[in-house]
N, C-alpha and C. Protein backbone atom coordinates (compact mmCIF):
# COMPACT_ATOMS: atom_id res chain seq x y z
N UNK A 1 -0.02 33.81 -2.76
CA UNK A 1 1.32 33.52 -2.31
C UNK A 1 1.33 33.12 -0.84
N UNK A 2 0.82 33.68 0.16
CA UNK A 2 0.26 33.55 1.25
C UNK A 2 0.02 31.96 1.48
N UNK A 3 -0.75 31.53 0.74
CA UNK A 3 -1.08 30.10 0.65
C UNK A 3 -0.12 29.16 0.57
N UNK A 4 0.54 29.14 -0.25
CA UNK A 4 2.17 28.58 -0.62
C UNK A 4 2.92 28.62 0.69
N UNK A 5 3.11 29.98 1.42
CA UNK A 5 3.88 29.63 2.18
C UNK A 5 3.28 28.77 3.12
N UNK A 6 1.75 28.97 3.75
CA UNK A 6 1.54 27.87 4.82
C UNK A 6 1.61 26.73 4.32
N UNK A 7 1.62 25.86 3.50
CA UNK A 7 1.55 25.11 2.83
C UNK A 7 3.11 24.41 2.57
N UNK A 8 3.83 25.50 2.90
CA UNK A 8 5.61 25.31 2.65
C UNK A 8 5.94 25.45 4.23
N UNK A 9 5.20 26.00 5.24
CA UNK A 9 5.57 25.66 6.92
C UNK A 9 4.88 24.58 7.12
N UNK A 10 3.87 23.91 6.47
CA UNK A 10 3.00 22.70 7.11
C UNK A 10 4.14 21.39 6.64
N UNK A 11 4.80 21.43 5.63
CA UNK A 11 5.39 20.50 4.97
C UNK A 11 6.71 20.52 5.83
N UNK A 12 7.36 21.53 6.20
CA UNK A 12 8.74 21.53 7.01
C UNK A 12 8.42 21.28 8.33
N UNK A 13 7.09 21.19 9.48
CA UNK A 13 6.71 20.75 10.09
C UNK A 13 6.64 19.02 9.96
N UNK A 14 6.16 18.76 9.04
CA UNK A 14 5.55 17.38 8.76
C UNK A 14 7.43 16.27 8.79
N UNK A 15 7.75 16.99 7.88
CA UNK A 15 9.30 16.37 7.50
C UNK A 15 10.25 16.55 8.71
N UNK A 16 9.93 17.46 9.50
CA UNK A 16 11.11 17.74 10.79
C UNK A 16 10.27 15.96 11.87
N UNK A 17 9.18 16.66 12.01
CA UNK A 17 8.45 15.48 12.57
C UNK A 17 8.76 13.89 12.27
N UNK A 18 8.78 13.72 10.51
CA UNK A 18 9.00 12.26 10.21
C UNK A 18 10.21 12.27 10.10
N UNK A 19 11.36 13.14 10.58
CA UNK A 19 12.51 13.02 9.98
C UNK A 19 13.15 12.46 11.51
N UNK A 20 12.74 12.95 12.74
CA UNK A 20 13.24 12.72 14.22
C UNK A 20 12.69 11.49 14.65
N UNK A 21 11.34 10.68 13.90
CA UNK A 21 11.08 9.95 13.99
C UNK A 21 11.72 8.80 13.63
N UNK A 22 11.78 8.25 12.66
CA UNK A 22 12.71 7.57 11.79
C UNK A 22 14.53 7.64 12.24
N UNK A 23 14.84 9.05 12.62
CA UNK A 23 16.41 8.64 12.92
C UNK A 23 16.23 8.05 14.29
N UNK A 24 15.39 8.02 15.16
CA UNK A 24 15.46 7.13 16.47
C UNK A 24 14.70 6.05 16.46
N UNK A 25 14.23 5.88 15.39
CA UNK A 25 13.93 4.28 15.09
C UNK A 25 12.68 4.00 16.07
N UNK A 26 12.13 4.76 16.59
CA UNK A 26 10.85 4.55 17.33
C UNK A 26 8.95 4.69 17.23
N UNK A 27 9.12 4.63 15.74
CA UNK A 27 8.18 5.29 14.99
C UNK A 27 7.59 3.75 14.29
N UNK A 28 5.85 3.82 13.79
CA UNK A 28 5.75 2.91 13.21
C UNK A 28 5.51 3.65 11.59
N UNK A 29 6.27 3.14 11.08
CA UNK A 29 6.33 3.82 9.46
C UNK A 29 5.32 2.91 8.19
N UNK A 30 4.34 3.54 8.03
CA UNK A 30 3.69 2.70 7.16
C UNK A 30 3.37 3.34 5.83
N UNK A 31 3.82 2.15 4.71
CA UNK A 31 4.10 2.77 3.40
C UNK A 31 3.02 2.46 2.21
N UNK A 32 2.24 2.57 1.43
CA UNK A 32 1.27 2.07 0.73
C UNK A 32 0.90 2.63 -0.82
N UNK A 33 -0.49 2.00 -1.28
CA UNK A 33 -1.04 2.48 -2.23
C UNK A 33 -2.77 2.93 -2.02
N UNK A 34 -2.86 4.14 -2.42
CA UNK A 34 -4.32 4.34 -2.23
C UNK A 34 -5.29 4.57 -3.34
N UNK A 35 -6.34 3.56 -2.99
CA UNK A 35 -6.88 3.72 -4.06
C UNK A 35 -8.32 4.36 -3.64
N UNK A 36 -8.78 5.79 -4.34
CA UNK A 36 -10.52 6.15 -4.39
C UNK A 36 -10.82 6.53 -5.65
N UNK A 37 -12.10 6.49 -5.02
CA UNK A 37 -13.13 6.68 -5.87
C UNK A 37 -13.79 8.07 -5.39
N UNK A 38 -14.23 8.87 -6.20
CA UNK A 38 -15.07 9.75 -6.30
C UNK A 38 -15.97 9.35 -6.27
N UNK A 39 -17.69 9.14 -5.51
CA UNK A 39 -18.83 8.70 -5.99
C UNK A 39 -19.16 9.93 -7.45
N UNK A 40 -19.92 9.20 -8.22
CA UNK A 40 -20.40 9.70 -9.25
C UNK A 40 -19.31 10.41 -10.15
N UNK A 41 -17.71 9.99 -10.12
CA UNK A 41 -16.54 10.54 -10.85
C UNK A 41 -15.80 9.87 -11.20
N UNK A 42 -14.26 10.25 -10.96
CA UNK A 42 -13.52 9.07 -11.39
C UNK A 42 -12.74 8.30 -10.25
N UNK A 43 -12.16 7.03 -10.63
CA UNK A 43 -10.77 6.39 -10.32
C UNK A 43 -9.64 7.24 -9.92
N UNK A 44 -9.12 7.15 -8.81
CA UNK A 44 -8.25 8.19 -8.53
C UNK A 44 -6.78 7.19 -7.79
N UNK A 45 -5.71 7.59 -7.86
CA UNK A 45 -5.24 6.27 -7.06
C UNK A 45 -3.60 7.30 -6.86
N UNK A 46 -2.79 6.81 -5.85
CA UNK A 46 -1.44 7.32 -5.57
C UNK A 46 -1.16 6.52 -4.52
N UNK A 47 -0.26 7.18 -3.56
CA UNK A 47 1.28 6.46 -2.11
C UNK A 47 0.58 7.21 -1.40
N UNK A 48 0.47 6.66 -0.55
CA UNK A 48 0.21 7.21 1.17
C UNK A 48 1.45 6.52 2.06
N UNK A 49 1.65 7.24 3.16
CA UNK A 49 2.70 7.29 4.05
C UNK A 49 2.04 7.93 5.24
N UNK A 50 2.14 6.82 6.09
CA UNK A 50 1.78 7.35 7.94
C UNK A 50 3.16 6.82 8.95
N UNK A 51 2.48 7.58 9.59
CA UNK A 51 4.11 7.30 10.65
C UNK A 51 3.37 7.78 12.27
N UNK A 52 3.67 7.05 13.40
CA UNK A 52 2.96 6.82 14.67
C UNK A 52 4.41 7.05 15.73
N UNK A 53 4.42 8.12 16.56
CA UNK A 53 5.66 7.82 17.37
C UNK A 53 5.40 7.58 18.51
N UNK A 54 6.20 6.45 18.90
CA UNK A 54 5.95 5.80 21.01
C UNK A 54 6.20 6.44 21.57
N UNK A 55 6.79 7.94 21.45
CA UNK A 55 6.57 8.92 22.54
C UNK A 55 4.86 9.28 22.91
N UNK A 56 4.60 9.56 21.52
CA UNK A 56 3.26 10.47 21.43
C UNK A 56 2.05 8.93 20.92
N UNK A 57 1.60 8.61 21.92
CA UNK A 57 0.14 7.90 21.83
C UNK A 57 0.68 6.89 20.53
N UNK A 58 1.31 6.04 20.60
CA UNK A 58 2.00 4.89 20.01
C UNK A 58 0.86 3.99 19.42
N UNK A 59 0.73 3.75 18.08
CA UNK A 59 -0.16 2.97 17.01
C UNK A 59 -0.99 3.32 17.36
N UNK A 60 -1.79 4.67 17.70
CA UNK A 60 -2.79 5.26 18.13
C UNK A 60 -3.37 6.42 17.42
N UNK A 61 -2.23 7.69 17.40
CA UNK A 61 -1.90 9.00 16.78
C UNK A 61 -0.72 8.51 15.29
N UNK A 62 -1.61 8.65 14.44
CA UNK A 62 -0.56 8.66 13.06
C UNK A 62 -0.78 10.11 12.29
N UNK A 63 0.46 10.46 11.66
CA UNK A 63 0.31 11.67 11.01
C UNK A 63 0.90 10.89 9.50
N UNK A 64 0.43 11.91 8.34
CA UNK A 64 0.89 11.24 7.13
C UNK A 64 0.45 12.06 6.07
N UNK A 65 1.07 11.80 5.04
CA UNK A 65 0.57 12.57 3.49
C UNK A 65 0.24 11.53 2.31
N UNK A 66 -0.65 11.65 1.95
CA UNK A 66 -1.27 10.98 0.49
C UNK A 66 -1.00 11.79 -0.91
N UNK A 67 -0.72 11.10 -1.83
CA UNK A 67 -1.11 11.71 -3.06
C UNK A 67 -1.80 11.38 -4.10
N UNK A 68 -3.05 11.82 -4.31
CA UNK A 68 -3.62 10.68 -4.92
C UNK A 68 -4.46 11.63 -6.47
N UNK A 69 -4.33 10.91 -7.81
CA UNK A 69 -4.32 11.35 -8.76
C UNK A 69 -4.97 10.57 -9.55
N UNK A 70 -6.16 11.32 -10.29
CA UNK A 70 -6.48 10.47 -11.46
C UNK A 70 -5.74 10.35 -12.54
N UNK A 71 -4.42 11.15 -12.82
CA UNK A 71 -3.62 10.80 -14.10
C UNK A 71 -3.24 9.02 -13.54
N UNK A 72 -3.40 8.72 -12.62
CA UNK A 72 -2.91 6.85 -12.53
C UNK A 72 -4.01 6.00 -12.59
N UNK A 73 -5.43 6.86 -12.77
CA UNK A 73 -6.41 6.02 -13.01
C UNK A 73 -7.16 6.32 -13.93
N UNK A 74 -8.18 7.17 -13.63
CA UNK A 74 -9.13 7.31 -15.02
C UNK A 74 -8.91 7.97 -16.15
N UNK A 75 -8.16 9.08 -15.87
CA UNK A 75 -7.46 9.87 -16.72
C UNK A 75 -6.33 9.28 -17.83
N UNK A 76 -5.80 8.34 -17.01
CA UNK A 76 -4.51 7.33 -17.85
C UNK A 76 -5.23 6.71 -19.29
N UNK A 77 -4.64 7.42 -20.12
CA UNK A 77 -4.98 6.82 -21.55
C UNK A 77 -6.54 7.19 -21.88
N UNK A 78 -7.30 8.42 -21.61
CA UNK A 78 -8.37 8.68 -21.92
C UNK A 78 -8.85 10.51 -21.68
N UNK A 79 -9.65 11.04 -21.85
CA UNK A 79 -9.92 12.15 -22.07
C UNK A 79 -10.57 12.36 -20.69
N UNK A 80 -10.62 12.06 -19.57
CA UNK A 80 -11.09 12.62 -18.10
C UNK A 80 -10.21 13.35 -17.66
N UNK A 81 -10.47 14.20 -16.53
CA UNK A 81 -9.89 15.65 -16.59
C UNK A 81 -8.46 14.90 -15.44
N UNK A 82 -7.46 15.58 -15.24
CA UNK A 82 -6.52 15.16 -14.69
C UNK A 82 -6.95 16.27 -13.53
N UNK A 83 -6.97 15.11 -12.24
CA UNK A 83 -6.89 15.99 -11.11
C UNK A 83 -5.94 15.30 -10.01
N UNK A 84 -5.22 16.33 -9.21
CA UNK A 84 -4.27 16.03 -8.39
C UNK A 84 -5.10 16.52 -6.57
N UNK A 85 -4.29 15.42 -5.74
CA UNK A 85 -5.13 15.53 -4.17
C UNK A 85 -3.40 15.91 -3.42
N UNK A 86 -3.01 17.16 -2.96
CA UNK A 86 -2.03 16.57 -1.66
C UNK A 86 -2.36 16.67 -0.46
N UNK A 87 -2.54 15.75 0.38
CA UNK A 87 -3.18 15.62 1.68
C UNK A 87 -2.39 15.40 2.79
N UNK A 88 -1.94 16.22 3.85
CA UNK A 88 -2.05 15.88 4.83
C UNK A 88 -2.76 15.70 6.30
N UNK A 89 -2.58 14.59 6.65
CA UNK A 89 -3.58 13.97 7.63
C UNK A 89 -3.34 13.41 8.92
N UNK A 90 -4.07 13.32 9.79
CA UNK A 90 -3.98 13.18 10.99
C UNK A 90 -5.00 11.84 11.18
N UNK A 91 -4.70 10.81 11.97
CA UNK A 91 -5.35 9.49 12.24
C UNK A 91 -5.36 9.26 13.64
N UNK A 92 -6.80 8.55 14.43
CA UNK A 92 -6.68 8.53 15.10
C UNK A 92 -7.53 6.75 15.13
N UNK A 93 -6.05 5.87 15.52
CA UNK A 93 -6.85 3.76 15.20
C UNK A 93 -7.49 3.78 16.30
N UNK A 94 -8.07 3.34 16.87
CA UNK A 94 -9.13 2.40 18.20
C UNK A 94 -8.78 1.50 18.30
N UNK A 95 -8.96 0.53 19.27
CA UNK A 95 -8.80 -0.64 19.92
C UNK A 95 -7.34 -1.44 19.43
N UNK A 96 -6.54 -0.64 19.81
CA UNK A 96 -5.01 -1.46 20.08
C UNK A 96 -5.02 -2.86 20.54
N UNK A 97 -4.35 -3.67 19.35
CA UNK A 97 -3.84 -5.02 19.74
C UNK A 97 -5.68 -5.95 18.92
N UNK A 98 -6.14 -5.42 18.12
CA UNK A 98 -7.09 -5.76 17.66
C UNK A 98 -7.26 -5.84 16.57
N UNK A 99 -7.66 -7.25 15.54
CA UNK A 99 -7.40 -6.86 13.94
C UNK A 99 -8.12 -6.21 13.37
N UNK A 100 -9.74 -5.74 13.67
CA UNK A 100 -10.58 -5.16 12.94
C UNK A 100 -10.26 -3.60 14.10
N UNK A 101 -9.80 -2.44 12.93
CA UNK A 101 -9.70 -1.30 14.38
C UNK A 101 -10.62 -0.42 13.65
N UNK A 102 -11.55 0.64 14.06
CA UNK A 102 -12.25 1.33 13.66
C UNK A 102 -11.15 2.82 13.65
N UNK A 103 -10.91 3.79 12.85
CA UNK A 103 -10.11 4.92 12.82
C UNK A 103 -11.32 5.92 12.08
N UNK A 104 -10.81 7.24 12.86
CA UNK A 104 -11.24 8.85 11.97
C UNK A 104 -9.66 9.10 11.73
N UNK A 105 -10.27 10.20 10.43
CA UNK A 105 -8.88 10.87 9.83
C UNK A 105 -9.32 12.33 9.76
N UNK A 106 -8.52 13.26 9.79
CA UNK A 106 -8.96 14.55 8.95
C UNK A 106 -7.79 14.72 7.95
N UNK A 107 -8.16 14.96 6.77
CA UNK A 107 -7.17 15.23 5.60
C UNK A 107 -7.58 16.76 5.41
N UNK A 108 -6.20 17.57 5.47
CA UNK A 108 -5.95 19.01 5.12
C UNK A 108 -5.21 19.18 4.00
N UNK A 109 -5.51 19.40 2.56
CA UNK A 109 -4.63 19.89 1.81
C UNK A 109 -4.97 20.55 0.56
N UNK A 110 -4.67 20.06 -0.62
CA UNK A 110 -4.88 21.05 -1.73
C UNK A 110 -5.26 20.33 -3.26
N UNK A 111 -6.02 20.83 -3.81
CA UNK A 111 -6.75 20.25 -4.78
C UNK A 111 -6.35 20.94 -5.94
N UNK A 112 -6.39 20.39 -7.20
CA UNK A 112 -5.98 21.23 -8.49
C UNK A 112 -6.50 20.08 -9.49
N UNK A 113 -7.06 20.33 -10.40
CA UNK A 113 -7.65 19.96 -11.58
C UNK A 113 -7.04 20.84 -13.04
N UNK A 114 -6.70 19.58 -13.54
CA UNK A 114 -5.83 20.53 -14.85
C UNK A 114 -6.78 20.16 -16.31
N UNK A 115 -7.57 21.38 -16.70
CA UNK A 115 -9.17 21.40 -17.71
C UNK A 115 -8.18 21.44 -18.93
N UNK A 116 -6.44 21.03 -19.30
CA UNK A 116 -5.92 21.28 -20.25
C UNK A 116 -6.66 22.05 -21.75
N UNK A 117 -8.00 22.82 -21.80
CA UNK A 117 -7.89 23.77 -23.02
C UNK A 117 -8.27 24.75 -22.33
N UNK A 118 -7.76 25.74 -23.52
CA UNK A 118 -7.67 27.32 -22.97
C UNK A 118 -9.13 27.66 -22.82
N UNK A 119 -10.15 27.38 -23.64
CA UNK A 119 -11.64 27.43 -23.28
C UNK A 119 -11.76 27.45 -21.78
N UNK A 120 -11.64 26.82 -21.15
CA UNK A 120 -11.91 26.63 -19.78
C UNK A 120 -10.98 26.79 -18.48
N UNK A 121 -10.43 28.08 -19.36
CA UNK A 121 -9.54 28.69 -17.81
C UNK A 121 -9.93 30.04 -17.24
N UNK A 122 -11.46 29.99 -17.87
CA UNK A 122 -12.25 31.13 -16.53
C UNK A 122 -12.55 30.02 -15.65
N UNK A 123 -12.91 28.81 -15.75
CA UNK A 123 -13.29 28.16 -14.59
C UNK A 123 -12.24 28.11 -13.11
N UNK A 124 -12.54 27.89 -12.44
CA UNK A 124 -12.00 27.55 -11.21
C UNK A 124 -10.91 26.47 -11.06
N UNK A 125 -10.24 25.95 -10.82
CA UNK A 125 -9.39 24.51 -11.16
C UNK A 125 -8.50 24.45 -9.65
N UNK A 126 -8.70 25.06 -8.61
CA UNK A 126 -7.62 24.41 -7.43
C UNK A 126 -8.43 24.83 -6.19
N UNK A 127 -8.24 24.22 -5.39
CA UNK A 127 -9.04 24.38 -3.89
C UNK A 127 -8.50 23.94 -2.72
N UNK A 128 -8.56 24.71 -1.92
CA UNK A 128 -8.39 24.03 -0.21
C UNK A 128 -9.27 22.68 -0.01
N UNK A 129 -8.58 21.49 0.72
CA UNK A 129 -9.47 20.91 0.68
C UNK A 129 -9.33 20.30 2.17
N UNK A 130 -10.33 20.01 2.85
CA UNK A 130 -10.49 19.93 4.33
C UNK A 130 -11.72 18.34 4.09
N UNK A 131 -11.20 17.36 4.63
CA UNK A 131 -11.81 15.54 4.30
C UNK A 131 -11.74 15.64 5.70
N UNK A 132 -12.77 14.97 6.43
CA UNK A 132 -13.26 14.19 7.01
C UNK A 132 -13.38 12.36 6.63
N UNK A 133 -12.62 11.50 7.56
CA UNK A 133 -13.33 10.04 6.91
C UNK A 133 -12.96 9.50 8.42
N UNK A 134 -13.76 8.15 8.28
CA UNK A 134 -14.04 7.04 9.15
C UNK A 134 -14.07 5.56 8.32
N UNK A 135 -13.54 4.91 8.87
CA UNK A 135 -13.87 3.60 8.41
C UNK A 135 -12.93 2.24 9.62
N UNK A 136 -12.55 1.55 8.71
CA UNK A 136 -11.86 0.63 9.51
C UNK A 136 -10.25 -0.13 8.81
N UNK A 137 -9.39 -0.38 9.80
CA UNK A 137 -8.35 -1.10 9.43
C UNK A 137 -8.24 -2.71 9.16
N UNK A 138 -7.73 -2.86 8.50
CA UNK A 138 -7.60 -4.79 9.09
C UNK A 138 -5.74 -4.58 9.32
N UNK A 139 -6.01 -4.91 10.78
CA UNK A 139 -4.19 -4.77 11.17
C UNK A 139 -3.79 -6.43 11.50
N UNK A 140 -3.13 -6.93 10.16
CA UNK A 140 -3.16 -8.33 9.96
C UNK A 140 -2.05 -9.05 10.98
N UNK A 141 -1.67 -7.69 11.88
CA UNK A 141 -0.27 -8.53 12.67
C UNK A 141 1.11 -8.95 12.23
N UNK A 142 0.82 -8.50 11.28
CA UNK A 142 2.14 -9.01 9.77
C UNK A 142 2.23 -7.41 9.56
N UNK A 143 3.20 -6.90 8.58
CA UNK A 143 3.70 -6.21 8.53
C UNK A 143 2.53 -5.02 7.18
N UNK A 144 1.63 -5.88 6.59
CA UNK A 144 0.51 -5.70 5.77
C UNK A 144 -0.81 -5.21 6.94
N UNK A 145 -1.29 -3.96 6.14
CA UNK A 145 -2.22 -3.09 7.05
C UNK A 145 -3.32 -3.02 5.20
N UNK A 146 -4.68 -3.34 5.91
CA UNK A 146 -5.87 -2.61 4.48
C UNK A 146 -6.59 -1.60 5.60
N UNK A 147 -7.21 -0.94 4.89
CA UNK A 147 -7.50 0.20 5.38
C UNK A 147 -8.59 0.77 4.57
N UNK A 148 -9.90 0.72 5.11
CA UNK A 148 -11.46 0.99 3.72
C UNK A 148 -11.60 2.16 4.74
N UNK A 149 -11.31 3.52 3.84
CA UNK A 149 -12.49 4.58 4.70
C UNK A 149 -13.41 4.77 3.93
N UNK A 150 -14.80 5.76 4.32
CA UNK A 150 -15.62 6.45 3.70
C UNK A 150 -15.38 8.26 3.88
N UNK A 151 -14.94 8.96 2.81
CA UNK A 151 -14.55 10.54 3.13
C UNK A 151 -15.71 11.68 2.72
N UNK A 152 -15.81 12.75 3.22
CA UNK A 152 -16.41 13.81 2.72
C UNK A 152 -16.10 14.93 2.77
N UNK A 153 -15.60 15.60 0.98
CA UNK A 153 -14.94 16.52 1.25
C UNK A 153 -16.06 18.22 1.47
N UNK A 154 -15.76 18.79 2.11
CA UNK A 154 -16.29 19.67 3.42
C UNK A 154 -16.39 21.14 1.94
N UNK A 155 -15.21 21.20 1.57
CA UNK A 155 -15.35 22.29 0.18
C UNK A 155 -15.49 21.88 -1.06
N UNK A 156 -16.77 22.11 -1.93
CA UNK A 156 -16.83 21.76 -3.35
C UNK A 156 -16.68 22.60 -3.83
N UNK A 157 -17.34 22.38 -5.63
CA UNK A 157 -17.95 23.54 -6.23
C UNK A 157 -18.29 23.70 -7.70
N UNK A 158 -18.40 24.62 -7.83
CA UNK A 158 -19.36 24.49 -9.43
C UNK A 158 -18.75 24.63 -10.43
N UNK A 159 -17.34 25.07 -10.64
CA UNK A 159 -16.74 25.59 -11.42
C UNK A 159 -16.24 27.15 -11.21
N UNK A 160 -17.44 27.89 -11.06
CA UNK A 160 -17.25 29.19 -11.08
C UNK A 160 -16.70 29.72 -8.91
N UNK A 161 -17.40 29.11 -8.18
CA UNK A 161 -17.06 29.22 -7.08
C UNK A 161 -17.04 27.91 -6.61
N UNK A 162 -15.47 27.81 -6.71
CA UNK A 162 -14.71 26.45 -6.48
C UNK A 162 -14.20 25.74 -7.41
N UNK A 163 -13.83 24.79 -7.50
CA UNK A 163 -13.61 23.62 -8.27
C UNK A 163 -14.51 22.76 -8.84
N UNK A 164 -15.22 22.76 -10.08
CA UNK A 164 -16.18 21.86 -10.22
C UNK A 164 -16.08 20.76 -10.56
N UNK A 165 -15.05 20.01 -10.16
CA UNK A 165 -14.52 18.29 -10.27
C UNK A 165 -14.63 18.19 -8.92
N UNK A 166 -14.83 18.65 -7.86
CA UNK A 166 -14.02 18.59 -6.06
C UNK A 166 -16.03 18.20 -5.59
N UNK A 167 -15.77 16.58 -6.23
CA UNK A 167 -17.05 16.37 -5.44
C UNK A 167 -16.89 15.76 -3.97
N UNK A 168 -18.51 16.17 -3.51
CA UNK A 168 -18.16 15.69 -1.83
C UNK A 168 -17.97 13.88 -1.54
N UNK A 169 -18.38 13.07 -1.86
CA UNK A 169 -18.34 11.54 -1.12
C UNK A 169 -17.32 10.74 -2.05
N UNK A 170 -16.63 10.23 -1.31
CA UNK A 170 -15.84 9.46 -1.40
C UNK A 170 -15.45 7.96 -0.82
N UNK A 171 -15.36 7.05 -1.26
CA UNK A 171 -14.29 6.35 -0.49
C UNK A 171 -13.08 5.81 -1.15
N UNK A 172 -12.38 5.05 -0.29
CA UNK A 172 -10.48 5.21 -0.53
C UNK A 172 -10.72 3.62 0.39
N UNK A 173 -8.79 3.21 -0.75
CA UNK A 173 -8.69 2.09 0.35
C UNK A 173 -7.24 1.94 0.10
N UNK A 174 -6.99 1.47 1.52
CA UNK A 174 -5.18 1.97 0.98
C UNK A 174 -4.41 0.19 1.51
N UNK A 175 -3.99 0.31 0.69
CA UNK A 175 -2.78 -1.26 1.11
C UNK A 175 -1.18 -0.72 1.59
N UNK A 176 -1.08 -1.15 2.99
CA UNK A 176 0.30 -0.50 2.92
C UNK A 176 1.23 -1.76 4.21
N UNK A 177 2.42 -1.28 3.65
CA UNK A 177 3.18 -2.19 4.19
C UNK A 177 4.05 -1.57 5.60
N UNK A 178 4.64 -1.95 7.11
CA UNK A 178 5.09 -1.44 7.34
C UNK A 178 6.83 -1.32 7.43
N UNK A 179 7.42 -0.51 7.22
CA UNK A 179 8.77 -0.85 6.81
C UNK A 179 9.43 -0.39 7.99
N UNK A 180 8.96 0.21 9.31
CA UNK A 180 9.52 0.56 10.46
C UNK A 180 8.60 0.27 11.57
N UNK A 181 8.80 -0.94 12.13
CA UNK A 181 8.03 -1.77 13.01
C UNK A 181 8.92 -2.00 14.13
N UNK A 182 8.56 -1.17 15.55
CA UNK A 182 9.10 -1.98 16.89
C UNK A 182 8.51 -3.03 17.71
């Protein structure tokens, strides 16, 4: 329960944040689709949302949440296990005013895998999950941002201690549009 609630102060943090942002119109709001891959797993894909405010280190510092799910990819219409990602994350772009920008992220959030038969609910199925990634932007100057990272998630596991779908390497690539541009 404990968990829930930080998890329910990180989110009323996040929303007070994008919410003061957006009513003063000084924020860059960027809206998308993300698509990863698990190496050696499945298709995983959901919406990502970042948001950058010109008070605080402007197209520099982005904060944001992903959700990203194999029920929209590999899982859709087939027998792979349905697993859910909610992430929130912190970004930090390089070289402002440049189309190729190199960025780190850290993604903090929560993992759950649903093994739908009762056989397999001694296993493990949800986890903290703490990502590391790096990669690069293409900031096309237009209102269209791509975005290729490479991630590694920091907690796995076997089933019995941990999650045994929550493999470590990843990469992701997100297409997003911006809909609040100063």
């Amino acid at each position: 329960m404990r968990l829930k609630k930080k998890y329910f102060l990180i989110f009323i943090v996040f929303s007070t944040m994008f919410y003061n942002s957006v009513c003063a119109q000084d924020s860059f709001l960027d809206v998308g689709v993300r698509v990863q891959k698990t190496v050696n797993l499945y298709w995983e894909n959901g919406v990502s949302i970042q948001y950058s405010n010109k008070n605080v280190k402007p197209d520099n510092l982005y904060f944001g949440f992903s959700y990203v799910s194999s029920r929209l990819g590999s899982a859709y219409n087939s027998n792979a296990i349905k697993q859910d990602y909610f992430l929130f994350n912190t970004s930090w772009y390089f070289r402002k005013q440049h189309v190729l920008r190199p960025l780190v992220r850290l993604n903090l959030g929560y993992f759950m895998a649903d093994y739908e038969e009762p056989f397999f609910d001694d296993l493990t199925n949800t986890s903290l999950v703490i990502s590391p990634e790096a990669g690069l932007i293409v900031d096309t100057k237009s209102p269209l941002k791509i975005m290729i990272t490479l991630g590694y998630n920091v907690i796995t596991g076997d089933g019995e201690q941990g999650a045994g779908t929550l493999y470590p390497l990843f990469i992701q690539t997100t297409i997003s549009w911006a809909l609040l541009r100063q």
